[in-house]
Protein backbone atom coordinates (compact mmCIF):
# COMPACT_ATOMS: atom_id res chain seq x y z
CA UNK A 1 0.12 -16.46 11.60
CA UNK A 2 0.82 -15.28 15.04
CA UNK A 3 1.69 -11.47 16.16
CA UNK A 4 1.63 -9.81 19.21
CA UNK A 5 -0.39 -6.93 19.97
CA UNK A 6 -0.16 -4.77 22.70
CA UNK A 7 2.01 -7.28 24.22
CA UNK A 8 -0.90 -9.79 23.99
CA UNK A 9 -0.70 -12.83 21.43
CA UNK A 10 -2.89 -12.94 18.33
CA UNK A 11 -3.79 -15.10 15.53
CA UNK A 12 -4.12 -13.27 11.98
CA UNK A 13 -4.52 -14.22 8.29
CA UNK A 14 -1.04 -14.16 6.51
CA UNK A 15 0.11 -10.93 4.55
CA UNK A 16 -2.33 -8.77 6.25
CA UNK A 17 -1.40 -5.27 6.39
CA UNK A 18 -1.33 -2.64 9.40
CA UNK A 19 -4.34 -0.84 7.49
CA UNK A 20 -6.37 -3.92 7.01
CA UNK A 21 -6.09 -4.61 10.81
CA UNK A 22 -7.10 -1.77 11.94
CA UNK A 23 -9.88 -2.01 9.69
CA UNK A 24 -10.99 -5.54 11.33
CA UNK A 25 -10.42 -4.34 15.13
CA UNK A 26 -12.59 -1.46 14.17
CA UNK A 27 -10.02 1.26 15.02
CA UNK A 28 -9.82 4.48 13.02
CA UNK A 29 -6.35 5.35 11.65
CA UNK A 30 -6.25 8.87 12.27
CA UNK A 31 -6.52 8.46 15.90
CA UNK A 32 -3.38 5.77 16.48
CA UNK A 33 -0.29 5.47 16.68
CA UNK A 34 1.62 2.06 15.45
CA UNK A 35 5.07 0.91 15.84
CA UNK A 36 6.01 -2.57 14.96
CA UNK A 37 8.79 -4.08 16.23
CA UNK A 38 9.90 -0.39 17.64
CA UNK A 39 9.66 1.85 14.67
CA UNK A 40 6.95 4.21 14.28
CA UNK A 41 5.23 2.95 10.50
CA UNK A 42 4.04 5.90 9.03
CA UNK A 43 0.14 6.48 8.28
CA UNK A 44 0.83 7.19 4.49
CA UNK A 45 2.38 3.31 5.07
CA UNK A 46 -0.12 1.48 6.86
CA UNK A 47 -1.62 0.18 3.62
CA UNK A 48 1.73 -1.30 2.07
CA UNK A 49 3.40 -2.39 5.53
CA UNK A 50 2.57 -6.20 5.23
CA UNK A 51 3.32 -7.76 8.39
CA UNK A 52 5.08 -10.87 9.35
CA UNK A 53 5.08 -13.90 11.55
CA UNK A 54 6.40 -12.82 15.22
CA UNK A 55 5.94 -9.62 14.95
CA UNK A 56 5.29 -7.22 17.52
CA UNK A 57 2.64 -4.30 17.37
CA UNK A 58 2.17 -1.72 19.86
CA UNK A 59 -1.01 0.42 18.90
CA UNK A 60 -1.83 3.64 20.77
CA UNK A 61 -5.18 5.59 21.11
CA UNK A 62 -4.64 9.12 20.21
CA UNK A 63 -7.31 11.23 22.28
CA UNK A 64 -7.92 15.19 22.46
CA UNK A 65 -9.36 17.23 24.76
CA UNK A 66 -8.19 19.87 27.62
């Protein structure tokens, strides 16, 4: 199915979740920030949030430091 992410278009296997990729781009979940389709999805939700055909994914590198 197709998705966009970061504004960029993306091919995916069907029913995967927000945890599972993050898990195959290699990013680590307590250092982003996702909103699909402009809501914020909770952490505690990444593993049950199954996402759909079309839909949008904004994914933000949290980084620390002063």
């Amino acid at each position: 199915m197709n998705i966009l992410f970061n504004g960029e278009p993306r091919s995916v296997r069907d029913a995967i979740t927000i945890a599972e990729l993050l898990e195959k781009l290699a990013l680590d979940p307590r250092r982003v920030a996702v909103e699909v389709n402009l809501d914020l999805a909770p952490r505690d939700r990444h593993g049950e949030t199954t996402l759909k055909e079309g839909d949008q994914l904004e994914v933000v590198t949290l980084v620390g430091g002063g």
